[in-house]
PDB file of N, CA and C in Angstrom:
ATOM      1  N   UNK A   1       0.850  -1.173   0.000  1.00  0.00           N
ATOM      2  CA  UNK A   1       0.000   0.000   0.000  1.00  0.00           C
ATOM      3  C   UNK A   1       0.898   1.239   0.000  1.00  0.00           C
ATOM      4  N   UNK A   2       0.571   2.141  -0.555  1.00  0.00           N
ATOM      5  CA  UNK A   2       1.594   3.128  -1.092  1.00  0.00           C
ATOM      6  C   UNK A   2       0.781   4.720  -0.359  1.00  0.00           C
ATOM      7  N   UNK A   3       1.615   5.250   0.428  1.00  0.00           N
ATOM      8  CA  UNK A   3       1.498   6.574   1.396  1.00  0.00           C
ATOM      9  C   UNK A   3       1.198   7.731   0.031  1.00  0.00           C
ATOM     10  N   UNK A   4      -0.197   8.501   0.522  1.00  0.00           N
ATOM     11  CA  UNK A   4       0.045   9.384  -0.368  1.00  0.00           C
ATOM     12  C   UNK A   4      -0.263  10.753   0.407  1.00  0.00           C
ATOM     13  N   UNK A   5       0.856  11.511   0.253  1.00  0.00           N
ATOM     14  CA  UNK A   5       1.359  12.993   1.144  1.00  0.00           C
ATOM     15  C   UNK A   5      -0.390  14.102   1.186  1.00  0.00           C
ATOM     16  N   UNK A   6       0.141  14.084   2.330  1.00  0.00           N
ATOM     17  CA  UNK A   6      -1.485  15.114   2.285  1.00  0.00           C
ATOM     18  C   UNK A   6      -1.421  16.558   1.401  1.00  0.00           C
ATOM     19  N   UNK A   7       0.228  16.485   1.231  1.00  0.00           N
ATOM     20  CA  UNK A   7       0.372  17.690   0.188  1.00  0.00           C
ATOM     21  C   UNK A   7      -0.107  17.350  -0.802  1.00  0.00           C
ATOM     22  N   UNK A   8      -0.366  15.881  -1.223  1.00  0.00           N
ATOM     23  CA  UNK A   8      -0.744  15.906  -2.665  1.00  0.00           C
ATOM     24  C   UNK A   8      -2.200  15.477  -2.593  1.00  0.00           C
ATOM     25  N   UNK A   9      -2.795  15.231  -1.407  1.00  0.00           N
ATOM     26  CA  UNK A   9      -3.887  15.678  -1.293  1.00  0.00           C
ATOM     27  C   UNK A   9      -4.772  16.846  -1.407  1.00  0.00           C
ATOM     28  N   UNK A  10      -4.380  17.371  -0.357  1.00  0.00           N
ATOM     29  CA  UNK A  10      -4.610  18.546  -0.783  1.00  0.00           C
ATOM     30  C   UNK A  10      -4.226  19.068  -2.004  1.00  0.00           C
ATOM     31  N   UNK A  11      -3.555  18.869  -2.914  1.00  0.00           N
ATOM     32  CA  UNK A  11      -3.165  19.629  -4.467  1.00  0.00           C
ATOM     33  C   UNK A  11      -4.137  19.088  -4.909  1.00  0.00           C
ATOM     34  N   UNK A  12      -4.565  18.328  -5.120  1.00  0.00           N
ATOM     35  CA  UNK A  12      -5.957  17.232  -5.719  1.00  0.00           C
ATOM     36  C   UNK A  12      -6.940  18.256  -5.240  1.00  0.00           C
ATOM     37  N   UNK A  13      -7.261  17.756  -3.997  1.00  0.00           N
ATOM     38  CA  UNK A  13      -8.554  18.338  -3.724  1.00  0.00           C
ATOM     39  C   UNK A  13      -8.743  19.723  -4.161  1.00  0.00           C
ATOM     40  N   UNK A  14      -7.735  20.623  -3.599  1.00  0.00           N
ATOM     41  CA  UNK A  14      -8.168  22.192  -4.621  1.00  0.00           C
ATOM     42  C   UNK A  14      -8.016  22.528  -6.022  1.00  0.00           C
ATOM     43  N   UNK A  15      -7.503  21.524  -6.620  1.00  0.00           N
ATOM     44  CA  UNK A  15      -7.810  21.618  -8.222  1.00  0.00           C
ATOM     45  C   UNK A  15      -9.211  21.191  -8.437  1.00  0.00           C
ATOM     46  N   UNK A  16      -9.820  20.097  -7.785  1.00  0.00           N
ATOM     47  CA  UNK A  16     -11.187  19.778  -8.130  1.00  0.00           C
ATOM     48  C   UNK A  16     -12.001  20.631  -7.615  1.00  0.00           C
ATOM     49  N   UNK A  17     -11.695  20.835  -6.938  1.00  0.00           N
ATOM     50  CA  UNK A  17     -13.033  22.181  -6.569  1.00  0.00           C
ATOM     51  C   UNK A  17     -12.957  23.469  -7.104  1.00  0.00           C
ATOM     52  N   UNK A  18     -11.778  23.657  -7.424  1.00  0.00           N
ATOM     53  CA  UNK A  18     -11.569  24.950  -8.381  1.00  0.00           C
ATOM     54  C   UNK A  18     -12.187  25.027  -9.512  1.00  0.00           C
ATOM     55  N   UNK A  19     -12.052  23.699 -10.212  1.00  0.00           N
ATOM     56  CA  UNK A  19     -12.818  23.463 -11.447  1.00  0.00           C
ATOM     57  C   UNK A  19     -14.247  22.809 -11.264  1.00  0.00           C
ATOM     58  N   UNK A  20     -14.520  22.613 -10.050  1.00  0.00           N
ATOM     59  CA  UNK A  20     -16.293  21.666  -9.577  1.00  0.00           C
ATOM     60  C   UNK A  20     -16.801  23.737  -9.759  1.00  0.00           C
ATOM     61  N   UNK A  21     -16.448  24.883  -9.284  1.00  0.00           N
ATOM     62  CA  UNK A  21     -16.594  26.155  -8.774  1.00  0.00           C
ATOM     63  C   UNK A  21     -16.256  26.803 -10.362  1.00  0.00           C
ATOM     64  N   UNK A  22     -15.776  26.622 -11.081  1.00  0.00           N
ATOM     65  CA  UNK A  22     -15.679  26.870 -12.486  1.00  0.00           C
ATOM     66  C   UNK A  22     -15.128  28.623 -12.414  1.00  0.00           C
ATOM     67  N   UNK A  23     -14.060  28.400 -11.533  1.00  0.00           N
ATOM     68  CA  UNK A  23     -13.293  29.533 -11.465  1.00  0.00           C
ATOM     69  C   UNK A  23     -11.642  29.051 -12.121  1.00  0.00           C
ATOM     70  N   UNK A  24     -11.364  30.096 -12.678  1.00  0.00           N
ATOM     71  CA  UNK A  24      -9.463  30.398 -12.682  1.00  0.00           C
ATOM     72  C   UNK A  24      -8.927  30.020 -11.705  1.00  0.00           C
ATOM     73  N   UNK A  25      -7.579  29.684 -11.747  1.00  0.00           N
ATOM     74  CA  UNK A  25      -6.417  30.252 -10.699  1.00  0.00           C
ATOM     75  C   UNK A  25      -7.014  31.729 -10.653  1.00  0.00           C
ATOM     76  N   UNK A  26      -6.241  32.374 -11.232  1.00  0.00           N
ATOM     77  CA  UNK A  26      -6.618  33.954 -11.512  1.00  0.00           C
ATOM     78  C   UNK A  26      -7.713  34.375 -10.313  1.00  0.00           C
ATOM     79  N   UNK A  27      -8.701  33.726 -10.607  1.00  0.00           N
ATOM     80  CA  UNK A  27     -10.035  34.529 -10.319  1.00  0.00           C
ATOM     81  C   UNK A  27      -9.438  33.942  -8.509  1.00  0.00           C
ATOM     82  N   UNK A  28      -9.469  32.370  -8.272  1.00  0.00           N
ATOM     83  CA  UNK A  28      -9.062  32.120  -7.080  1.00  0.00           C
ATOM     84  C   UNK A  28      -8.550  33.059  -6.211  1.00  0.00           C
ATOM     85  N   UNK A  29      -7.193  33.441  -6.882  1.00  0.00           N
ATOM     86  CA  UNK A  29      -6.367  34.129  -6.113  1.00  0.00           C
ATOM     87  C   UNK A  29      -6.777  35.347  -5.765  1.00  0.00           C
ATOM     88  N   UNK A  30      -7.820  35.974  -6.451  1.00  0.00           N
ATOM     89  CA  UNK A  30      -8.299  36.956  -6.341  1.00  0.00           C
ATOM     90  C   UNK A  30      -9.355  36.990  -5.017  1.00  0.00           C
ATOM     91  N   UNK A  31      -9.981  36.302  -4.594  1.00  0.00           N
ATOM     92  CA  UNK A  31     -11.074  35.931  -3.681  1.00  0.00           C
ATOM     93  C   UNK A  31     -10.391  35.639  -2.894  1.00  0.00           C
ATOM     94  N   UNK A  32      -9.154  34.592  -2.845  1.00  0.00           N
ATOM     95  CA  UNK A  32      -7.985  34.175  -1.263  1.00  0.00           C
ATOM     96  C   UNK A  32      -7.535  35.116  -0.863  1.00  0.00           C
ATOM     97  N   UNK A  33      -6.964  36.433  -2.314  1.00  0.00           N
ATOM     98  CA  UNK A  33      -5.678  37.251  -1.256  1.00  0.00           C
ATOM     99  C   UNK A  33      -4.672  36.911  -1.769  1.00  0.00           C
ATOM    100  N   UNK A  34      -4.341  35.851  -2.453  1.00  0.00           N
ATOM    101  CA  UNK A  34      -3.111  35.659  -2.797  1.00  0.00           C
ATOM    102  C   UNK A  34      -2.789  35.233  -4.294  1.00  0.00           C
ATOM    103  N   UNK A  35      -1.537  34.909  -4.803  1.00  0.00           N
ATOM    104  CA  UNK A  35      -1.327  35.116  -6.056  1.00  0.00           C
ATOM    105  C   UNK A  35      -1.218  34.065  -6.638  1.00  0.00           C
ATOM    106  N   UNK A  36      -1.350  34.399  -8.370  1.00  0.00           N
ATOM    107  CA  UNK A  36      -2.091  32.760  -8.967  1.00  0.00           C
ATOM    108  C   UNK A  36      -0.996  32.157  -9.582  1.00  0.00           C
ATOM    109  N   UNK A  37       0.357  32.637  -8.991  1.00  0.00           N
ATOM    110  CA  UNK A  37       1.527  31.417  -8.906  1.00  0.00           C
ATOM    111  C   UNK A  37       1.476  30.831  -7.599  1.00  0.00           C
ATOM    112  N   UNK A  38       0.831  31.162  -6.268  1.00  0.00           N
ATOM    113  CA  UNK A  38       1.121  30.573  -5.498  1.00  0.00           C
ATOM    114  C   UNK A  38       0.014  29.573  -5.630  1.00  0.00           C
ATOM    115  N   UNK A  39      -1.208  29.928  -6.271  1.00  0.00           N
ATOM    116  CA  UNK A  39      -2.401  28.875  -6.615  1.00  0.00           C
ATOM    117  C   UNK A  39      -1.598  27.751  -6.734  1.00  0.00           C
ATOM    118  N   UNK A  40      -1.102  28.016  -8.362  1.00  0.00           N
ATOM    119  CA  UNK A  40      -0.546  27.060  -9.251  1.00  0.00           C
ATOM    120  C   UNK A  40       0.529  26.486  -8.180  1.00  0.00           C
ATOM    121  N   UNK A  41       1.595  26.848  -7.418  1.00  0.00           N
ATOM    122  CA  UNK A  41       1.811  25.967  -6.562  1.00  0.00           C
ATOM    123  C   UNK A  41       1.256  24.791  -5.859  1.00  0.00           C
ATOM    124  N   UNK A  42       0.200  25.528  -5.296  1.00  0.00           N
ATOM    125  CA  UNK A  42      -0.454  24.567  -4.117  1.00  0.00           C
ATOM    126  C   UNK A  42      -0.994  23.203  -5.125  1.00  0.00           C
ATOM    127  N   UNK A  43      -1.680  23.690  -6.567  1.00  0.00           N
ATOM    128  CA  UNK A  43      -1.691  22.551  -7.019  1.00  0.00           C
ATOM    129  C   UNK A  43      -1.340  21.652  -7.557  1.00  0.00           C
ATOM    130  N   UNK A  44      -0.325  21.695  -7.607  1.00  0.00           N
ATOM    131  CA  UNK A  44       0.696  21.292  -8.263  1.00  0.00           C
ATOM    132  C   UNK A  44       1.529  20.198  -7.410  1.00  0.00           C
ATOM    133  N   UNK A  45       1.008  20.616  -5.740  1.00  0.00           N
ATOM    134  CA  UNK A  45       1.770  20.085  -4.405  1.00  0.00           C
ATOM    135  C   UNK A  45       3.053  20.247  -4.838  1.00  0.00           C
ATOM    136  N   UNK A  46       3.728  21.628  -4.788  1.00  0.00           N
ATOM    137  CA  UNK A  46       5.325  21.851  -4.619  1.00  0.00           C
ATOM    138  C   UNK A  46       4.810  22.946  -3.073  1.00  0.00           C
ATOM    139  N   UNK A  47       4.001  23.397  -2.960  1.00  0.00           N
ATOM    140  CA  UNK A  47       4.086  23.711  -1.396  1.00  0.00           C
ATOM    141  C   UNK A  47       2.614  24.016  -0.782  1.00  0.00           C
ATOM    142  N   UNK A  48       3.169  23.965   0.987  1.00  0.00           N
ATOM    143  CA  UNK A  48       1.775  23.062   1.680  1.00  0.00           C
ATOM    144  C   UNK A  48       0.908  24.715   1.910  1.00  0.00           C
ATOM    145  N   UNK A  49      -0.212  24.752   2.502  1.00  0.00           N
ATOM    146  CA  UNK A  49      -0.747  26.156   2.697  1.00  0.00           C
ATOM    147  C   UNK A  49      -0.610  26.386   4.509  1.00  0.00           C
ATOM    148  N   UNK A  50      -0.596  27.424   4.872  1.00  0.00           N
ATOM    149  CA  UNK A  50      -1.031  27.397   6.511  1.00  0.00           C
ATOM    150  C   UNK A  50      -2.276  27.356   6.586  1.00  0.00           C
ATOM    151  N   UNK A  51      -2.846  27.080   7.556  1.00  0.00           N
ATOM    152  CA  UNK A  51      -3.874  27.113   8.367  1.00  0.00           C
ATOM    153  C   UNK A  51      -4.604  28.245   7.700  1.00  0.00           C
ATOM    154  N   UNK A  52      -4.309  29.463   8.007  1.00  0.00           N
ATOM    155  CA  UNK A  52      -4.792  30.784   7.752  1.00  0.00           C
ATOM    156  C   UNK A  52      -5.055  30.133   5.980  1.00  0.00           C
ATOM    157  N   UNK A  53      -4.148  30.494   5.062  1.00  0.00           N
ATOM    158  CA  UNK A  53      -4.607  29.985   4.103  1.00  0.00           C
ATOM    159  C   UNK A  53      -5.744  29.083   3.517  1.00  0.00           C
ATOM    160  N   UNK A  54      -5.267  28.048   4.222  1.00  0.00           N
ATOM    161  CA  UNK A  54      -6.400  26.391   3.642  1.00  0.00           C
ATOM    162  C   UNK A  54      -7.886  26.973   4.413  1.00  0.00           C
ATOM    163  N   UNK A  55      -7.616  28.170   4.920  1.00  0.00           N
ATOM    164  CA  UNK A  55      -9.599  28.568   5.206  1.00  0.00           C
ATOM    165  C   UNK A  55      -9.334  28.937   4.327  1.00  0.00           C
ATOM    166  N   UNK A  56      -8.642  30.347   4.031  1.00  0.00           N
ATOM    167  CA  UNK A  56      -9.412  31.143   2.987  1.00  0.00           C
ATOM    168  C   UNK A  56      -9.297  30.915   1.475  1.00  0.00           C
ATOM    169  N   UNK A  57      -8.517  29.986   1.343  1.00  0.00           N
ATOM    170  CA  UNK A  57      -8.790  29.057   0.162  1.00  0.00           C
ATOM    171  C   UNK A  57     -10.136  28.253   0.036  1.00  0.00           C
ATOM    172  N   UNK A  58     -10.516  27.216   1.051  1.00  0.00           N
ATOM    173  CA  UNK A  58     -11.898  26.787   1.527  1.00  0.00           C
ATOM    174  C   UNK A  58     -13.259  27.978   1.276  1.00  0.00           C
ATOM    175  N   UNK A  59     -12.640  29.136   1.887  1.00  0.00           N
ATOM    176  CA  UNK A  59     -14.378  29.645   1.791  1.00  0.00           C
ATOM    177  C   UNK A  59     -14.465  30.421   0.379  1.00  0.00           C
ATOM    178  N   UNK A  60     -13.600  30.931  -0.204  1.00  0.00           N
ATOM    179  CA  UNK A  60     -13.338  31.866  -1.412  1.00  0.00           C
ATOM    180  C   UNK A  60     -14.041  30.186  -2.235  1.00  0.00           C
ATOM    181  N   UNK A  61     -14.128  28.945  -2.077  1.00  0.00           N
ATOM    182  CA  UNK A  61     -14.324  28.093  -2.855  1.00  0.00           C
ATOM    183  C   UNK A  61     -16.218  27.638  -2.952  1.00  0.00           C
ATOM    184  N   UNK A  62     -16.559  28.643  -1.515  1.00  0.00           N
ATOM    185  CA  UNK A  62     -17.707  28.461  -1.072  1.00  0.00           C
ATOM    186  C   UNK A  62     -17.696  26.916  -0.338  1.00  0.00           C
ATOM    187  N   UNK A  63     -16.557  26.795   0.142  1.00  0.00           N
ATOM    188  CA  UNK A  63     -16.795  24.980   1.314  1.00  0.00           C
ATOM    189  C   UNK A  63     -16.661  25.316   2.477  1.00  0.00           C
ATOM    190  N   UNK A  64     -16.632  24.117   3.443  1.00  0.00           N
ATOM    191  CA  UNK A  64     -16.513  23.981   4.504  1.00  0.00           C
ATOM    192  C   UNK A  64     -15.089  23.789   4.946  1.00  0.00           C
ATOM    193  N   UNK A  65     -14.206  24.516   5.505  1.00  0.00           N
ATOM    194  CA  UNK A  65     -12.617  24.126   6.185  1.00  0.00           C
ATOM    195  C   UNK A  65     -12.607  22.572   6.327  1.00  0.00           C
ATOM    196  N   UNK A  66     -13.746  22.503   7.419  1.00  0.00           N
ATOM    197  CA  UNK A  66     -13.764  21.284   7.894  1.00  0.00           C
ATOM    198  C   UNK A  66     -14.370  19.968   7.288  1.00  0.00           C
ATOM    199  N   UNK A  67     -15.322  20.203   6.012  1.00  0.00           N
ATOM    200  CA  UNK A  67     -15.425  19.127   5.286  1.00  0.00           C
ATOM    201  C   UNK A  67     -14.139  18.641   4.248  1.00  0.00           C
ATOM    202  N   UNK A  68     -13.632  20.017   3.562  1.00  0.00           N
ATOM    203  CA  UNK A  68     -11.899  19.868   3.215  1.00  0.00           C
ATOM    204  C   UNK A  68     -10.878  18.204   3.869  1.00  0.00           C
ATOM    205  N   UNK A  69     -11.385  18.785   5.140  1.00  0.00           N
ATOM    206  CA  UNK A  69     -10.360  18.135   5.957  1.00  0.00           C
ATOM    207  C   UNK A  69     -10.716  16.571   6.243  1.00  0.00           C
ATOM    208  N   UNK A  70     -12.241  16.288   6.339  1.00  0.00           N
ATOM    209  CA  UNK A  70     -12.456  15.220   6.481  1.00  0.00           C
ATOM    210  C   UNK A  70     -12.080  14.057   5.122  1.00  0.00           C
ATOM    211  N   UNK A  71     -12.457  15.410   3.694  1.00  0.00           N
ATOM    212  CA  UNK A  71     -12.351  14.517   2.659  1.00  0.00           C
ATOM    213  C   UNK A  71     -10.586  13.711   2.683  1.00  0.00           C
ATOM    214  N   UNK A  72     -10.019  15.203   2.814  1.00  0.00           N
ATOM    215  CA  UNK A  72      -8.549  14.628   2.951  1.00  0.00           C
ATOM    216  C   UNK A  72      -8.221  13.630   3.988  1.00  0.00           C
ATOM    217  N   UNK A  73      -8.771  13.407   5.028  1.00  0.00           N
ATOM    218  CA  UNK A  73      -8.374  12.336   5.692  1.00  0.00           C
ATOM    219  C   UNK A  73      -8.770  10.792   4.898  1.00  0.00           C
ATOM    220  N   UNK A  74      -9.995  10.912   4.545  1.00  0.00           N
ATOM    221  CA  UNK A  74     -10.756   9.599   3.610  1.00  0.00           C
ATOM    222  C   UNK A  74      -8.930   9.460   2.109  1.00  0.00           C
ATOM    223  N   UNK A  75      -8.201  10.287   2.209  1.00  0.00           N
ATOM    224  CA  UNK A  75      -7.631  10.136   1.137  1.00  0.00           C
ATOM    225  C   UNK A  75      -6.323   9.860   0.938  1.00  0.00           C
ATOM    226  N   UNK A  76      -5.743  10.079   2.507  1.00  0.00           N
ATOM    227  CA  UNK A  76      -4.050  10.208   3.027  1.00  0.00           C
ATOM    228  C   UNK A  76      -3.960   9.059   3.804  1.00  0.00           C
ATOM    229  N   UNK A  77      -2.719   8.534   3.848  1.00  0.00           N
ATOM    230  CA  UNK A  77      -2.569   7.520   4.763  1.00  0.00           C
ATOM    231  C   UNK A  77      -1.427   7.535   5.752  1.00  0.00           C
TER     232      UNK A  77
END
């Protein structure tokens, strides 16, 4: 069984909801605060978000922090 990094969980999960939300990077970054190379980072999983971030990534997406988190647990090992 093969470990898969919650960084690249999480890179998964906010690409799909970015595109389930039928927004840009661009537009993303615009609603987080932050910039749509660091988007393209996060999805990409070359780097993790803080806390502060992974909300306001979450609500700019219209989700729940905490459903985020449950999905990612169903997904990391």
């Amino acid at each position: 069984m093969s470990t898969i990094s919650l960084r690249v969980v999480f890179a998964e999960l906010l690409r799909a909801a970015r595109s389930k939300a039928g927004v840009t990077q661009e537009d993303l970054a615009v609603r987080a605060k932050l910039t749509r190379e660091y988007i393209s980072l996060l999805e990409n999983g070359k780097r993790t978000p803080t806390i502060t971030v992974f909300i306001r990534l979450a609500r700019a997406l219209g989700a729940s922090p905490s459903d985020w988190i449950r999905a990612m647990e169903k997904h990391a090992v």
